[in-house]
C-alpha atoms as a PDB file:
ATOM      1  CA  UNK A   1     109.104  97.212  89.283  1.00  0.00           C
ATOM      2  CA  UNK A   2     107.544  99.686  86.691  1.00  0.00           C
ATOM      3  CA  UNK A   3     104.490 101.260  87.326  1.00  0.00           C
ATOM      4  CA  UNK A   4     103.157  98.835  84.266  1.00  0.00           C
ATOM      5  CA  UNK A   5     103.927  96.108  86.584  1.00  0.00           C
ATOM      6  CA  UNK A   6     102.548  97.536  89.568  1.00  0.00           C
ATOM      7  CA  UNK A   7      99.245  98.266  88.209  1.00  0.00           C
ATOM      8  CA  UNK A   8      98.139  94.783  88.418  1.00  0.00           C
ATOM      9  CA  UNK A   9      98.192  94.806  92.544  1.00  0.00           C
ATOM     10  CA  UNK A  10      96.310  97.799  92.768  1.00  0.00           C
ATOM     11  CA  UNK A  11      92.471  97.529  94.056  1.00  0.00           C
ATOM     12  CA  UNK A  12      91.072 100.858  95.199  1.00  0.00           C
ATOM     13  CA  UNK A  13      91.404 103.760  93.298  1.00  0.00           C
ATOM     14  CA  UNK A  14      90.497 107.277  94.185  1.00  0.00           C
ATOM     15  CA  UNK A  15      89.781 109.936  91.070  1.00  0.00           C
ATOM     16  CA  UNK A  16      89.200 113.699  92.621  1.00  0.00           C
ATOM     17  CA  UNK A  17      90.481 117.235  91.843  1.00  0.00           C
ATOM     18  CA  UNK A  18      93.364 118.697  93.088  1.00  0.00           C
ATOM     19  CA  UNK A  19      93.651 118.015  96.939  1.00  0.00           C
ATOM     20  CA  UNK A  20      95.694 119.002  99.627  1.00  0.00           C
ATOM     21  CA  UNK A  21      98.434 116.614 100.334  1.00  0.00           C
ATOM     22  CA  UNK A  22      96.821 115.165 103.587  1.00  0.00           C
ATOM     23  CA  UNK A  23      93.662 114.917 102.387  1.00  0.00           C
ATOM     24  CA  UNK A  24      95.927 112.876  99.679  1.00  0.00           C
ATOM     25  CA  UNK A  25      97.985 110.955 102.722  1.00  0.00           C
ATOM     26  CA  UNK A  26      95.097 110.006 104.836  1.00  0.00           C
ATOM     27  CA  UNK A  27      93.464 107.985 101.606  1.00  0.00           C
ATOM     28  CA  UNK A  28      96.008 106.151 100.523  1.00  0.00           C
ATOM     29  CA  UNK A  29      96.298 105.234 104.475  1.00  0.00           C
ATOM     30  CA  UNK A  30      92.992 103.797 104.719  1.00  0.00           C
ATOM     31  CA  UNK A  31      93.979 101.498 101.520  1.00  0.00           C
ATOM     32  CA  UNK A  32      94.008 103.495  98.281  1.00  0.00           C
ATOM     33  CA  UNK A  33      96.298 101.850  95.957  1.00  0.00           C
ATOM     34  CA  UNK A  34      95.505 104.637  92.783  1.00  0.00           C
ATOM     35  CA  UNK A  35      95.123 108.404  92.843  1.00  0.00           C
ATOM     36  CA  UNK A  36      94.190 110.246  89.393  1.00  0.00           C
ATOM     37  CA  UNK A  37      94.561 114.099  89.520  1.00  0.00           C
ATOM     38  CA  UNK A  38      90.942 115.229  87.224  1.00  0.00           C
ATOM     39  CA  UNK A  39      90.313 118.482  87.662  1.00  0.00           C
ATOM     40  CA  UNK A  40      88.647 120.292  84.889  1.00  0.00           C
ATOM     41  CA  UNK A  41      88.905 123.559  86.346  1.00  0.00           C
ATOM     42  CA  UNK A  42      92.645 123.734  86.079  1.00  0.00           C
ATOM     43  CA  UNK A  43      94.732 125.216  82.996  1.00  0.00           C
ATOM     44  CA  UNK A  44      97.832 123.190  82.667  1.00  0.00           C
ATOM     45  CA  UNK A  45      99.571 125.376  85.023  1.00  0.00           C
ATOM     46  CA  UNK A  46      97.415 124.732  87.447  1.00  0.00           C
ATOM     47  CA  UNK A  47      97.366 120.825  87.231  1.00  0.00           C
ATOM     48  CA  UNK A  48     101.126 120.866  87.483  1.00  0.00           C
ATOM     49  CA  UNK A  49     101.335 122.295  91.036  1.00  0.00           C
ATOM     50  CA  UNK A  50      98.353 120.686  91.761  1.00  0.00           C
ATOM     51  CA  UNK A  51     100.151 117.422  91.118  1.00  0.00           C
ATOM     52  CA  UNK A  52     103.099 118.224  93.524  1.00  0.00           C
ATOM     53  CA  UNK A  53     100.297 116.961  96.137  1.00  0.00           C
ATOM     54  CA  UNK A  54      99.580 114.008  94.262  1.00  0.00           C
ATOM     55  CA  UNK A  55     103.527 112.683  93.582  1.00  0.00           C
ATOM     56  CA  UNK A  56     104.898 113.601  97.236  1.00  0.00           C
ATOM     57  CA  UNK A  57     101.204 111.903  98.622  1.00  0.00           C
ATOM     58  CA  UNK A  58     101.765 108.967  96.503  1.00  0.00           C
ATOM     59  CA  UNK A  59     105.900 108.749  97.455  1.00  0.00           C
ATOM     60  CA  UNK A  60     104.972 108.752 101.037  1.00  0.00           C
ATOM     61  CA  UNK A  61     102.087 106.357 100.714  1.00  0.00           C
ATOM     62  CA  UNK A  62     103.367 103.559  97.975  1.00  0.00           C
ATOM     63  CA  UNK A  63     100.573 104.181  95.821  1.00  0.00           C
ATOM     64  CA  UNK A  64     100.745 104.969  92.394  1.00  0.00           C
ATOM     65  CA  UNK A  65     100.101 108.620  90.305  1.00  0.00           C
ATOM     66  CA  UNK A  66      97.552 108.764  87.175  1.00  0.00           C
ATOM     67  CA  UNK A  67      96.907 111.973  85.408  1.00  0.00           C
ATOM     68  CA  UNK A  68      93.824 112.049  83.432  1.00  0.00           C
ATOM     69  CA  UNK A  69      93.418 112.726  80.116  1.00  0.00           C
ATOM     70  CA  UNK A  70      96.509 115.201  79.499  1.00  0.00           C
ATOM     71  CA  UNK A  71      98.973 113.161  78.428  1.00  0.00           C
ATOM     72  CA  UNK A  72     101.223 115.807  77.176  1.00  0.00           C
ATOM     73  CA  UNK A  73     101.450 116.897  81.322  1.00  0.00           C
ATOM     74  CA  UNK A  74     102.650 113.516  82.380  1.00  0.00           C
ATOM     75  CA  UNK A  75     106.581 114.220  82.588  1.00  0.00           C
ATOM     76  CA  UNK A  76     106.520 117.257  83.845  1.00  0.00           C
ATOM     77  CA  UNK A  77     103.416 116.182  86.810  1.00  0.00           C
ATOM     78  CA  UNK A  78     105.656 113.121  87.469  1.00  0.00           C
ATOM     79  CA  UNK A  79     102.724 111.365  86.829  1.00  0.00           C
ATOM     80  CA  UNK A  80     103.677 107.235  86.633  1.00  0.00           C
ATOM     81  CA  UNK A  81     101.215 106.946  84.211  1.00  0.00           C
ATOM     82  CA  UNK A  82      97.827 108.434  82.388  1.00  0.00           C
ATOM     83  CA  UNK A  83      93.742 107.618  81.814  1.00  0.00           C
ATOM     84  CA  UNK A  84      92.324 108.083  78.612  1.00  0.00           C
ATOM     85  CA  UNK A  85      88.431 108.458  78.324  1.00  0.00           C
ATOM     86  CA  UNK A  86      86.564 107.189  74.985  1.00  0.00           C
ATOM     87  CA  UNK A  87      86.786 110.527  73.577  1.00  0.00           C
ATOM     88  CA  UNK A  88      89.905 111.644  74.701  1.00  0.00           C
ATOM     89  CA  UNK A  89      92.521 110.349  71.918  1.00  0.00           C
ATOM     90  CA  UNK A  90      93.634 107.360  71.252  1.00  0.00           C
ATOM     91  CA  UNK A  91      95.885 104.756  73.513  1.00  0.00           C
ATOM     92  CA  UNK A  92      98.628 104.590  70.756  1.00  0.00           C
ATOM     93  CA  UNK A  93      98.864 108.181  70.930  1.00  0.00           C
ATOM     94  CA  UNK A  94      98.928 108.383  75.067  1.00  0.00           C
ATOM     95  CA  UNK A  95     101.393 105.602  74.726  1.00  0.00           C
ATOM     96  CA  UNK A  96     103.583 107.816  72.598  1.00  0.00           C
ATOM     97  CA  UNK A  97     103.520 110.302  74.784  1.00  0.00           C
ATOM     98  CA  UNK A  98     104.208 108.695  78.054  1.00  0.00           C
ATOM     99  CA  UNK A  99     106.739 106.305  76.804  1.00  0.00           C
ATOM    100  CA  UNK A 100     107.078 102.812  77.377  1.00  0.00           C
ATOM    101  CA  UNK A 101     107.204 102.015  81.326  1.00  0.00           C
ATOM    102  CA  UNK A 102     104.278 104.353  82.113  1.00  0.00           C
ATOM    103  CA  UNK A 103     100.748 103.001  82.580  1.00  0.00           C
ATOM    104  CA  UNK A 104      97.887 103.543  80.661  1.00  0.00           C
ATOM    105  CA  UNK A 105      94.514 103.150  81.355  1.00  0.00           C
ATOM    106  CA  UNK A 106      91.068 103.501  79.524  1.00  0.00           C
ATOM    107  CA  UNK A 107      87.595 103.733  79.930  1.00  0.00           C
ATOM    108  CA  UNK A 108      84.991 101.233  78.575  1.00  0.00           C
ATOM    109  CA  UNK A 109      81.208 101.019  79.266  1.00  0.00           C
ATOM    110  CA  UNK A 110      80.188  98.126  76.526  1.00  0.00           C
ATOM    111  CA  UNK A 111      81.378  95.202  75.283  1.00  0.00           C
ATOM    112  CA  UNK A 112      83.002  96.394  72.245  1.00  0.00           C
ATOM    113  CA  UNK A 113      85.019  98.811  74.027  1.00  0.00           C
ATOM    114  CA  UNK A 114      86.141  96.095  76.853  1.00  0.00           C
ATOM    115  CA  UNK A 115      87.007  93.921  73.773  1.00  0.00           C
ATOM    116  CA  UNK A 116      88.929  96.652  72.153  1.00  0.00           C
ATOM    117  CA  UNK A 117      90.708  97.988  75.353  1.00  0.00           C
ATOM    118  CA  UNK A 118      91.974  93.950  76.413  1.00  0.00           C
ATOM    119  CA  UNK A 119      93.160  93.283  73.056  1.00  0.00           C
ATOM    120  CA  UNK A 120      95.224  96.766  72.762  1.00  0.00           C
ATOM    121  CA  UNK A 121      98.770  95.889  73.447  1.00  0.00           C
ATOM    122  CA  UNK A 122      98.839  99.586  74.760  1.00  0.00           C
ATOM    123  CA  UNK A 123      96.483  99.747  77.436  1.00  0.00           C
ATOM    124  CA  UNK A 124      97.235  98.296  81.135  1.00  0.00           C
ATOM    125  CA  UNK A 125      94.454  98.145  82.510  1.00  0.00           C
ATOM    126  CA  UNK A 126      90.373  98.908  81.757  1.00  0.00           C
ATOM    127  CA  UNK A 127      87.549 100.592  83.741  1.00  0.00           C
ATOM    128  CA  UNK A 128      84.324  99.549  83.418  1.00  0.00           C
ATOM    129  CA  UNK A 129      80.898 101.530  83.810  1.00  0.00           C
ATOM    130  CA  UNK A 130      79.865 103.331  84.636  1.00  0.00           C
ATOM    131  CA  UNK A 131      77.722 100.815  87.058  1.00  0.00           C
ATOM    132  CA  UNK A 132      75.275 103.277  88.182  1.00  0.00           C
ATOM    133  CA  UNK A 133      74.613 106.675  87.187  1.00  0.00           C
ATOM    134  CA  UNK A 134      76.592 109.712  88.388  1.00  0.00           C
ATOM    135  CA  UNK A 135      76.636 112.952  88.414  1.00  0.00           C
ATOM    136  CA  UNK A 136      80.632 112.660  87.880  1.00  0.00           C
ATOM    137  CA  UNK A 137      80.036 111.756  84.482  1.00  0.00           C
ATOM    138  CA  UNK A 138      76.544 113.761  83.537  1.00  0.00           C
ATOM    139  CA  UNK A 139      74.764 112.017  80.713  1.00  0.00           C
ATOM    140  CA  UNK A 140      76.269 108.967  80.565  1.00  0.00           C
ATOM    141  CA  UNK A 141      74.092 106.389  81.154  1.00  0.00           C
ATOM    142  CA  UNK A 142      74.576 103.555  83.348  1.00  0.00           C
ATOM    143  CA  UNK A 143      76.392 100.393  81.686  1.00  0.00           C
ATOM    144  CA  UNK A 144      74.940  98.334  84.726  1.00  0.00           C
ATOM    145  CA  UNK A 145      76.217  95.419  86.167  1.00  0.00           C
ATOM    146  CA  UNK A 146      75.239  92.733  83.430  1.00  0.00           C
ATOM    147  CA  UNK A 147      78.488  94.790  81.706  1.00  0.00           C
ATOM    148  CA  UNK A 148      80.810  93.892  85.023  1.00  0.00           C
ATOM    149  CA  UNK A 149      79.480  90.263  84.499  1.00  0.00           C
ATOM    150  CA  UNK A 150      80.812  90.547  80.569  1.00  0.00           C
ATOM    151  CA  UNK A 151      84.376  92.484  81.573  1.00  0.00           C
ATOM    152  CA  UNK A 152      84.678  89.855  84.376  1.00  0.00           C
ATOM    153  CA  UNK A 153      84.175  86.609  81.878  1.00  0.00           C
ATOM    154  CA  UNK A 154      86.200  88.406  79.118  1.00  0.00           C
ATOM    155  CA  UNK A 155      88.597  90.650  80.411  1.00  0.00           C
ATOM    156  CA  UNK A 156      92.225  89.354  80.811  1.00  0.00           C
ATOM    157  CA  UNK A 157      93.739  92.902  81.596  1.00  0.00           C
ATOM    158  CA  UNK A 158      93.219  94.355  85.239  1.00  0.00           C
ATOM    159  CA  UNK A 159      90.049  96.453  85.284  1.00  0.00           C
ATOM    160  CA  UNK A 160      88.574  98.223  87.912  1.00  0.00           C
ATOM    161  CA  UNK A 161      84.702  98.508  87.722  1.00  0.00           C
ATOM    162  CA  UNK A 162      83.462 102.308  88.361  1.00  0.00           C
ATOM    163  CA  UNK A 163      80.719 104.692  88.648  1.00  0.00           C
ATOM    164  CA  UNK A 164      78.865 105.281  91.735  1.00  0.00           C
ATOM    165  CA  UNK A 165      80.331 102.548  94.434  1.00  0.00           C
ATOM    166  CA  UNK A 166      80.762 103.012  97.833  1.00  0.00           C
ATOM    167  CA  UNK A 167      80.812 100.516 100.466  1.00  0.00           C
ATOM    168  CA  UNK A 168      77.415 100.033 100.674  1.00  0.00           C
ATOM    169  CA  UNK A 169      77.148  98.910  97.097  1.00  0.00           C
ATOM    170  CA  UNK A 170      80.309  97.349  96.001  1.00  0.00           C
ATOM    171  CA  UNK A 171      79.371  93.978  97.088  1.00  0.00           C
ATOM    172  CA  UNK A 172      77.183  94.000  93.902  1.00  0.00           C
ATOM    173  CA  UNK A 173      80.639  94.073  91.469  1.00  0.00           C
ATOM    174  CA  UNK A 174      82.014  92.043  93.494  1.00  0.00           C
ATOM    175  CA  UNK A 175      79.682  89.539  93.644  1.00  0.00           C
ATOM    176  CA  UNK A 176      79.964  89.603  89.691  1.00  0.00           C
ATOM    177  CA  UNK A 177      83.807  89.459  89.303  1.00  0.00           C
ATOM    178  CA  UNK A 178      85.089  92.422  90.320  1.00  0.00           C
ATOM    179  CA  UNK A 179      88.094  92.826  92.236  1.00  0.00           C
ATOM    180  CA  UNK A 180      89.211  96.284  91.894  1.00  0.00           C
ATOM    181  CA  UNK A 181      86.876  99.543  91.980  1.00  0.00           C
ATOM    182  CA  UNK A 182      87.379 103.215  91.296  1.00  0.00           C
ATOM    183  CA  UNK A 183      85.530 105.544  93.888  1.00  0.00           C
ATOM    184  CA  UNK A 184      85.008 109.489  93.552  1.00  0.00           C
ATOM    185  CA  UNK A 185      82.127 110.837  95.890  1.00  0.00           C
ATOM    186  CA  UNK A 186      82.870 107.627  98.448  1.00  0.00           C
ATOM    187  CA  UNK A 187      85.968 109.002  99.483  1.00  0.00           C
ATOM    188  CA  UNK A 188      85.685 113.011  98.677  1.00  0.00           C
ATOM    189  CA  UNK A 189      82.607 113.230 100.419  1.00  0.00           C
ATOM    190  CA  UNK A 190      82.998 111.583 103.658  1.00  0.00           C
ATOM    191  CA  UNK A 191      84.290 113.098 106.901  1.00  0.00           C
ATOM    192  CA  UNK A 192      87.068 111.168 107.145  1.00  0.00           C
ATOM    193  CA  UNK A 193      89.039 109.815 104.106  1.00  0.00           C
ATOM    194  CA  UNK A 194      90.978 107.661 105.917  1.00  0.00           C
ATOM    195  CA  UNK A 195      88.100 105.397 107.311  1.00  0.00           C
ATOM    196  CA  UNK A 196      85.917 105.892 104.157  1.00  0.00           C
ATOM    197  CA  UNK A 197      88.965 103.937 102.345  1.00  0.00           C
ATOM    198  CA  UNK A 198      89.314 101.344 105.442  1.00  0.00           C
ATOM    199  CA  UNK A 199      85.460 100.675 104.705  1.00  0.00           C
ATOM    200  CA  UNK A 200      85.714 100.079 100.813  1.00  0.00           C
ATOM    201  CA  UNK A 201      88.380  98.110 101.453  1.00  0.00           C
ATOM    202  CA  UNK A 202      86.523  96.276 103.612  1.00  0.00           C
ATOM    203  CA  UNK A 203      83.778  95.793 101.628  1.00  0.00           C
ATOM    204  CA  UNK A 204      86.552  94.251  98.145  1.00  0.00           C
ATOM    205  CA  UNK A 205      87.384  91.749 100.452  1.00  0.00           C
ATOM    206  CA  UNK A 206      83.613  90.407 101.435  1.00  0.00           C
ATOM    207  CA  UNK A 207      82.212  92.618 103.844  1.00  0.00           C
ATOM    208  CA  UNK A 208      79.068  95.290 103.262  1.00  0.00           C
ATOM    209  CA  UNK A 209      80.741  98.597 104.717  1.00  0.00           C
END
């Protein structure tokens, strides 16, 4: 199965810098499906040994590796696929880059975009949000969750609704739809990765954290 095809079963995703590999091991443990290498900071240098963590994390673990943004690092971070923000190039041009079996995502946060994204025969799969403002993305307002209402009545792609969850809140997306969420701070922050994922999960299928 290509990681195209894979992308569909996912339903937690984790997005953080470059970690070590058991900070990595100990998500994907407590139910991360996703991991996407963002880190900023890093030249391109840098994010390829930073992604040796990521691939040999994600090997062990069965969960699948998304690079953000740099779609020109893909092959050589043995990445199984790439996310591409509104401003960061097209998904044509990612597509070209990655080649045909590797997944693409994108970012949406209004109905236009969500519209655009599900009708693209190059993207896999769509994030929504942000629901709630965060200091991941600074500026960007909050889409809200009248916008995880519209990607859940409209969407026929996999999405993954985003921007400040945790397992306190995520009962409100799903509640509206939602199914799959990407997490930053919920997992990064906490004490211990493992049981923050074991609580989001927790909280996608019905429970409150």
């Amino acid at each position: 199965m290509s990681p195209r095809e894979r992308i569909a079963g996912a339903r937690l995703y984790l997005v953080c810098d470059a970690r070590p590999r058991e900070f990595l091991a100990a998500a994907i443990r407590g139910g991360v499906d996703v991991i996407q290498l963002r880190d900023k900071a890093l030249d391109d240098d840098g994010l390829v040994v930073a992604a040796r963590e990521f691939r040999a994390a994600a090997d062990t673990g069965g969960a699948l590796f998304v690079l953000n943004d740099r779609h020109y690092l893909v092959e050589a971070c043995g990445a199984d696929g790439i996310h591409v923000g509104q401003d960061d190039g097209s998904p044509a041009q990612a597509r070209a880059a990655v080649g045909p079996d590797a997944i693409v995502g994108r970012s949406t946060h209004a109905p236009d975009q969500c519209d655009a994204a599900d009708a693209d025969p190059d993207v896999d799969y769509l994030a929504a949000g942000p629901v709630h403002a965060t200091p991941t993305k600074p500026g960007r307002p909050a889409a809200g969750l009248d916008y995880i209402s519209y990607v859940a009545a409209h969407a026929g792609k996999p999405w993954f609704a985003i921007g400040g969850l945790d397992a306190g809140n995520a009962h409100e997306v799903v509640e509206r739809g939602a199914a799959r969420i990407v997490v930053v701070r919920a997992i990064t922050s906490a004490d211990d990765p493992e049981a923050a994922a074991r609580g989001l999960r927790a909280a996608l299928d019905g429970g409150r954290g």
